[in-house]
N, C-alpha and C. Protein backbone atom coordinates (compact mmCIF):
# COMPACT_ATOMS: atom_id res chain seq x y z
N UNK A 1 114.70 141.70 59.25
CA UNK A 1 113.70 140.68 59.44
C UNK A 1 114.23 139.56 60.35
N UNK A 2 115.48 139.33 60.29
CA UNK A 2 115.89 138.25 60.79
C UNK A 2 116.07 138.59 62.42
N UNK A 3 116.52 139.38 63.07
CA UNK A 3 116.67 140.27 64.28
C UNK A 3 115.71 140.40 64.56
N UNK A 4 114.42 140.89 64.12
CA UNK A 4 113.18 140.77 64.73
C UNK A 4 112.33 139.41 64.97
N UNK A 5 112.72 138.75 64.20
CA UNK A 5 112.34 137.64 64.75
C UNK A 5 112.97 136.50 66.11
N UNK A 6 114.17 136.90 65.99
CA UNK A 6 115.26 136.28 66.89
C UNK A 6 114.67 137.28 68.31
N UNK A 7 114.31 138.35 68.17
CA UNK A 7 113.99 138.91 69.35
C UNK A 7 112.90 138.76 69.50
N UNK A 8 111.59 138.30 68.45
CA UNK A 8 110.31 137.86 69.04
C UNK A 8 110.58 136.51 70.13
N UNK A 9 111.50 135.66 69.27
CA UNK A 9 111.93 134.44 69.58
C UNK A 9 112.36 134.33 71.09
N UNK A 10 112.76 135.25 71.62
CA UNK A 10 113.94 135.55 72.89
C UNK A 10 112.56 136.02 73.67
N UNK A 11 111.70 137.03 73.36
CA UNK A 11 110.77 137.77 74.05
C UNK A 11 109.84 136.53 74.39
N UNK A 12 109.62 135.66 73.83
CA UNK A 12 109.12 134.55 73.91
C UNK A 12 109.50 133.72 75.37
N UNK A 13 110.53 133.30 75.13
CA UNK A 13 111.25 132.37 76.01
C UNK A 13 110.90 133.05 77.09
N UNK A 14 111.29 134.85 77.37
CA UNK A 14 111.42 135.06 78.56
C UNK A 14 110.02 135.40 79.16
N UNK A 15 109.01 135.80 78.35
CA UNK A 15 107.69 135.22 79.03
C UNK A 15 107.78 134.11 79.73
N UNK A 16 108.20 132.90 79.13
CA UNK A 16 107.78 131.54 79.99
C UNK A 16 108.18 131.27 80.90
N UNK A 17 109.95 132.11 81.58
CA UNK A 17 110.67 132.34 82.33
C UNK A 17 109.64 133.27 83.47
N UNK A 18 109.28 134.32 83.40
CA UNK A 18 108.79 134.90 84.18
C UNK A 18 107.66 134.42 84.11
N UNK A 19 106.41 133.76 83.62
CA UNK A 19 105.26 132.89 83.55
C UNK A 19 105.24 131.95 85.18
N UNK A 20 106.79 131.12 84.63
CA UNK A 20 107.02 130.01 85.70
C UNK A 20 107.48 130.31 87.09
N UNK A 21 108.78 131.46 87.03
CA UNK A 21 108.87 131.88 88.06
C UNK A 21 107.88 132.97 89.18
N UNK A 22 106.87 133.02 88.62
CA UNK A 22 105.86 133.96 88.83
C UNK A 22 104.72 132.96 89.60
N UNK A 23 104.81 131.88 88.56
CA UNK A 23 103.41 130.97 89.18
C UNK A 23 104.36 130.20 89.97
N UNK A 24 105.48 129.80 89.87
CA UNK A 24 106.37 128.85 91.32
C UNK A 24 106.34 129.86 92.50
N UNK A 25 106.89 130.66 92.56
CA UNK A 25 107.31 131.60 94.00
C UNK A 25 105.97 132.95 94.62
N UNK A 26 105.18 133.44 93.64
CA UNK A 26 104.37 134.47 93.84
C UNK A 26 102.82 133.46 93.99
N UNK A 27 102.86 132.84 93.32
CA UNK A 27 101.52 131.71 93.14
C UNK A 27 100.57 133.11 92.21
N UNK A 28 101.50 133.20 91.41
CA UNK A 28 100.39 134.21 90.23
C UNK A 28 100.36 133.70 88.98
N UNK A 29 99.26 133.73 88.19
CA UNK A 29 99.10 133.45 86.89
C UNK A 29 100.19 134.17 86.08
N UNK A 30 100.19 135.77 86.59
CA UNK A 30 100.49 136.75 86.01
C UNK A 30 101.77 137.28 86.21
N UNK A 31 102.62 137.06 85.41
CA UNK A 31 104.25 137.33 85.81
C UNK A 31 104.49 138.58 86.59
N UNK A 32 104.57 138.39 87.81
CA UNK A 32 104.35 139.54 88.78
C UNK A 32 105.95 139.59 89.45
N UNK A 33 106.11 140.77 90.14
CA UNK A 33 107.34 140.53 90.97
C UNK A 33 106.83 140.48 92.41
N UNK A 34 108.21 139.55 92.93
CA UNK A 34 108.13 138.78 93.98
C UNK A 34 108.29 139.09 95.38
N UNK A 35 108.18 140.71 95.05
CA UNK A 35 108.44 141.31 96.47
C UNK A 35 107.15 142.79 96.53
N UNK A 36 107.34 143.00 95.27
CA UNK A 36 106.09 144.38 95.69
C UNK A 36 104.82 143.99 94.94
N UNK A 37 104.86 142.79 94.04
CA UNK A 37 103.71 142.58 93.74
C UNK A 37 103.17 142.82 92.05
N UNK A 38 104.29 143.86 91.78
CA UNK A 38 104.09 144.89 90.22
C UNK A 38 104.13 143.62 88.76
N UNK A 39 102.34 143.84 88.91
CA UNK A 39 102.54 143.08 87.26
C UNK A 39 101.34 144.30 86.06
N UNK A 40 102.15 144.89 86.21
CA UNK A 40 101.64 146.01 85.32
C UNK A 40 102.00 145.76 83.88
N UNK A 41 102.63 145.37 83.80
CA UNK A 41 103.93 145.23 82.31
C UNK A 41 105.28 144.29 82.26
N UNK A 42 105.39 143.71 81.64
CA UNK A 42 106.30 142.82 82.05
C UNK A 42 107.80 143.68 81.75
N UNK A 43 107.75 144.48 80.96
CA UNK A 43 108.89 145.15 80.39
C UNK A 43 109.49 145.82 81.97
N UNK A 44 108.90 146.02 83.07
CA UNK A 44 108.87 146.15 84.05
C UNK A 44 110.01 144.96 84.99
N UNK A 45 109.66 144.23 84.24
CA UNK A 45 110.12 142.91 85.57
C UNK A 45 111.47 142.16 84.46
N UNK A 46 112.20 142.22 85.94
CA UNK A 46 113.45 141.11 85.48
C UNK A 46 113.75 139.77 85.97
N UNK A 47 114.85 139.13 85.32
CA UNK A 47 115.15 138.18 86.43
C UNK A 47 116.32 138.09 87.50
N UNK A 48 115.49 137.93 88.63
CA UNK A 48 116.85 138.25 89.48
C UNK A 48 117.49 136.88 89.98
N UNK A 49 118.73 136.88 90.61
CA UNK A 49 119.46 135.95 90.47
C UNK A 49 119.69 136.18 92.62
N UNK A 50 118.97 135.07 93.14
CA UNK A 50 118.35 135.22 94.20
C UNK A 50 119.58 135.19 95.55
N UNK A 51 120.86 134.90 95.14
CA UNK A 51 121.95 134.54 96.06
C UNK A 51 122.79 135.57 95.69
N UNK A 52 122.76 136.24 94.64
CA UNK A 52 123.44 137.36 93.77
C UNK A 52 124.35 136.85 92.75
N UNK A 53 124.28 137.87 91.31
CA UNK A 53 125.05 137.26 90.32
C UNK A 53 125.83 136.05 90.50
N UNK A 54 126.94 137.18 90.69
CA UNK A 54 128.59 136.49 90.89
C UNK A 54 128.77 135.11 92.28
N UNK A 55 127.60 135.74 93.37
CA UNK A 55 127.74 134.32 94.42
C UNK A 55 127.26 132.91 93.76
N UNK A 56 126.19 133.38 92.83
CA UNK A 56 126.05 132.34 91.86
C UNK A 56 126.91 131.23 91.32
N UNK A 57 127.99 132.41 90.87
CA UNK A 57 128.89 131.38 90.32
C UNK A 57 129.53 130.13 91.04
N UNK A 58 129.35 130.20 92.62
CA UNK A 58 129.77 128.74 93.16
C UNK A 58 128.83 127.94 93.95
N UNK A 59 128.06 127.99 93.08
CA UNK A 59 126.96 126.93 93.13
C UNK A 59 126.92 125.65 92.47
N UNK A 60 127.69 124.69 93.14
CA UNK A 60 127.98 123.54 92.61
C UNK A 60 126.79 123.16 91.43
N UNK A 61 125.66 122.78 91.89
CA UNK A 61 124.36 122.33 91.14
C UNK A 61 124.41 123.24 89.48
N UNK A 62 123.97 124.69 90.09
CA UNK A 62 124.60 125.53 88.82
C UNK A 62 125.76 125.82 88.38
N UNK A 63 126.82 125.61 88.62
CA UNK A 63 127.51 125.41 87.65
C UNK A 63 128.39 124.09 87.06
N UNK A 64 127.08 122.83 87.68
CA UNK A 64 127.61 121.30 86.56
C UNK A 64 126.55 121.82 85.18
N UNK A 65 125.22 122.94 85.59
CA UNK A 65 124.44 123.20 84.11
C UNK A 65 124.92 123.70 82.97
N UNK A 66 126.13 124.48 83.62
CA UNK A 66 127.06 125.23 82.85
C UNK A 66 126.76 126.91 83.22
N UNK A 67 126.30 127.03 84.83
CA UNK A 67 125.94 128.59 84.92
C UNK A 67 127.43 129.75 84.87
N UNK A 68 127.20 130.76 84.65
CA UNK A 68 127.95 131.38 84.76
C UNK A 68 127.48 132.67 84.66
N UNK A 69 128.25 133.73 85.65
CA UNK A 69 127.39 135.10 85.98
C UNK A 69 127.21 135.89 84.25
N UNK A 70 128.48 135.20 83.36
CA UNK A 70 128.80 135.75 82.44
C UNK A 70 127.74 135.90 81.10
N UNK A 71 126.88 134.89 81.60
CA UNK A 71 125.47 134.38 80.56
C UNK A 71 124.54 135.78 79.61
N UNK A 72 125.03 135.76 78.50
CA UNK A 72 124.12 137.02 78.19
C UNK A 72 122.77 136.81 77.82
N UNK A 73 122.14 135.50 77.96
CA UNK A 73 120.89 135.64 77.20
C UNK A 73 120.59 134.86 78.51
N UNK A 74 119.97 134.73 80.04
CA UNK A 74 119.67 133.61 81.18
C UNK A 74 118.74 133.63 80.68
N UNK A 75 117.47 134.07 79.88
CA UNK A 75 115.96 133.16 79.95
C UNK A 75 116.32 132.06 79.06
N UNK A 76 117.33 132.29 78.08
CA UNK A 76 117.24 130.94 77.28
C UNK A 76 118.23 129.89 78.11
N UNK A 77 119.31 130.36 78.89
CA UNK A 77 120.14 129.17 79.58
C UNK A 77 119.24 129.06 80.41
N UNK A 78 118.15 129.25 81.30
CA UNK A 78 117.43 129.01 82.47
C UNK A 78 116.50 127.89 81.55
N UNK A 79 115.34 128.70 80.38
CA UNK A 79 114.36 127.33 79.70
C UNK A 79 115.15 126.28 79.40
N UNK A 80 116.29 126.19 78.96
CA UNK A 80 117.32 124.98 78.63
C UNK A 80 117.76 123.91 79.51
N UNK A 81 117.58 125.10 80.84
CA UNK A 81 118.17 124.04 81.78
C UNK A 81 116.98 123.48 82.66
N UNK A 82 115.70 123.50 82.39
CA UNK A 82 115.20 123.42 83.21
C UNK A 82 114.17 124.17 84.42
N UNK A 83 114.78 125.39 84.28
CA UNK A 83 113.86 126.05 85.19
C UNK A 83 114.67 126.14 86.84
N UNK A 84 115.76 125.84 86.78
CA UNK A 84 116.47 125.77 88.09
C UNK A 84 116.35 126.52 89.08
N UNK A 85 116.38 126.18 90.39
CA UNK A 85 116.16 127.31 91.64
C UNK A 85 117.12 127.87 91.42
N UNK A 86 116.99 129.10 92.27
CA UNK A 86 118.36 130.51 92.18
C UNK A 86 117.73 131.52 92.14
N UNK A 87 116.80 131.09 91.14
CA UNK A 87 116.04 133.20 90.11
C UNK A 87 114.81 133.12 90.49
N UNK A 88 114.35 134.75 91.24
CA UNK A 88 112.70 134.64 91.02
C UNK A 88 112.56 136.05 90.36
N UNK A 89 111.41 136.82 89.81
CA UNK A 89 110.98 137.39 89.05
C UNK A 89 111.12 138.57 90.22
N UNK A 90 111.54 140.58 90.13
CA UNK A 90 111.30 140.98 90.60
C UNK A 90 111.20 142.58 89.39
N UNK A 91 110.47 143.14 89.66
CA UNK A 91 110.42 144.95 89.01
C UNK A 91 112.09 145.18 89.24
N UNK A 92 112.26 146.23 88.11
CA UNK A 92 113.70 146.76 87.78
C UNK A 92 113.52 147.29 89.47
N UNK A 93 112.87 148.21 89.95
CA UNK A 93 113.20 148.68 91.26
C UNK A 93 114.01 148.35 92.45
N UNK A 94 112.56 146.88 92.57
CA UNK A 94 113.24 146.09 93.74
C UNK A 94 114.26 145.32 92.81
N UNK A 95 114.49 144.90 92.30
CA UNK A 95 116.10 144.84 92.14
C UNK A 95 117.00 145.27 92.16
N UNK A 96 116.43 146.50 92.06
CA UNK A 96 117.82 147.54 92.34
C UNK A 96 118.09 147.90 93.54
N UNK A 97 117.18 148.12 93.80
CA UNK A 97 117.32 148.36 95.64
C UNK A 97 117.91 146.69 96.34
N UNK A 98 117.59 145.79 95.91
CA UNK A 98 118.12 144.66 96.69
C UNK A 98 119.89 144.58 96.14
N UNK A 99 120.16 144.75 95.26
CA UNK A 99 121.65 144.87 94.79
C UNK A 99 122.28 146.23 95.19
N UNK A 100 121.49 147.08 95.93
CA UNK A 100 122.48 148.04 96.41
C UNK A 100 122.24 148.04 97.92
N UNK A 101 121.80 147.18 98.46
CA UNK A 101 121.31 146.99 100.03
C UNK A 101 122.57 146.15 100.66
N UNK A 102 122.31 146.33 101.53
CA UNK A 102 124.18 145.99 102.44
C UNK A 102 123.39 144.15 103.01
N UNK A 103 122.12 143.94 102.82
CA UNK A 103 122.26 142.42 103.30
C UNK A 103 121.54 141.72 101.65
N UNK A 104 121.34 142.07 100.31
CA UNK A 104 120.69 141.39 99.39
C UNK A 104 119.60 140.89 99.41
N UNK A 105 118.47 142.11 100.39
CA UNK A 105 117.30 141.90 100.07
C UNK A 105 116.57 143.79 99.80
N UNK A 106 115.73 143.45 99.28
CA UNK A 106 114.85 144.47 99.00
C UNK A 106 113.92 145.16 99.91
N UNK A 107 114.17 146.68 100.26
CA UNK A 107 113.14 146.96 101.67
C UNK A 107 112.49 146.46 101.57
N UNK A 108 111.04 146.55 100.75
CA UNK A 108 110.38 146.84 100.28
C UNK A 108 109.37 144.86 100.65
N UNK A 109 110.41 143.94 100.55
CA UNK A 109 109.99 142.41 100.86
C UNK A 109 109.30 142.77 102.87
N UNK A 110 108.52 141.75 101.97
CA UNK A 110 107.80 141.60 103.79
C UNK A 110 107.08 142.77 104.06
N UNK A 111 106.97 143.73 103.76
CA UNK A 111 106.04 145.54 104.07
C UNK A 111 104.64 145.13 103.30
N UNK A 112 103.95 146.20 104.16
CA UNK A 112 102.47 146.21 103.48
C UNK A 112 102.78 147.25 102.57
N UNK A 113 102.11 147.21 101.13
CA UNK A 113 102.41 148.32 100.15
C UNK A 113 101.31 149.18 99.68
């Protein structure tokens, strides 16, 4: 009982995470990702970390918040902190494809789909 609630609790937060980053960068109601568009399901969409993980880590601004690539829970250090630039919302896909692409973006940005 207690685990399920801690994970309603968490599932929570990260709605509002992808809510905000969705309506800041996509201009969607609907927690969509930020490069192909996919708001089918949110179980679909992550948060990506827009300079990459680990370059993250020397980001003066983020890390006086206390960032660190090492963060296991970012929707709750992100609602905590604010909502900070860095992360926008994208599908497991294009994230994956942008973290295995030789410049850290996603084909798939900028194409008609």
């Amino acid at each position: 009982e207690y685990r399920a609630k801690k994970r309603k609790d968490y599932e929570e937060i990260r709605l509002k995470v992808l809510h905000y980053y969705s309506k800041r960068l996509s201009k969607s109601e609907i927690p969509c990702c930020n490069c192909c568009g996919l708001n089918s399901h949110i179980l679909f969409l992550a948060i990506d970390h827009i300079a990459g993980k680990h370059k993250m880590d020397s980001e003066l601004r983020l890390v006086k918040l206390g960032y660190s690539s090492k963060i296991k829970k970012l929707a709750e250090w992100i609602l905590r902190n604010g909502y900070p630039k860095g992360f926008q919302i994208l599908c497991h896909s294009c994230n994956h494809a942008k973290g295995h692409s030789k410049n850290n973006k996603c084909p798939l940005k900028n194409k008609p789909h």
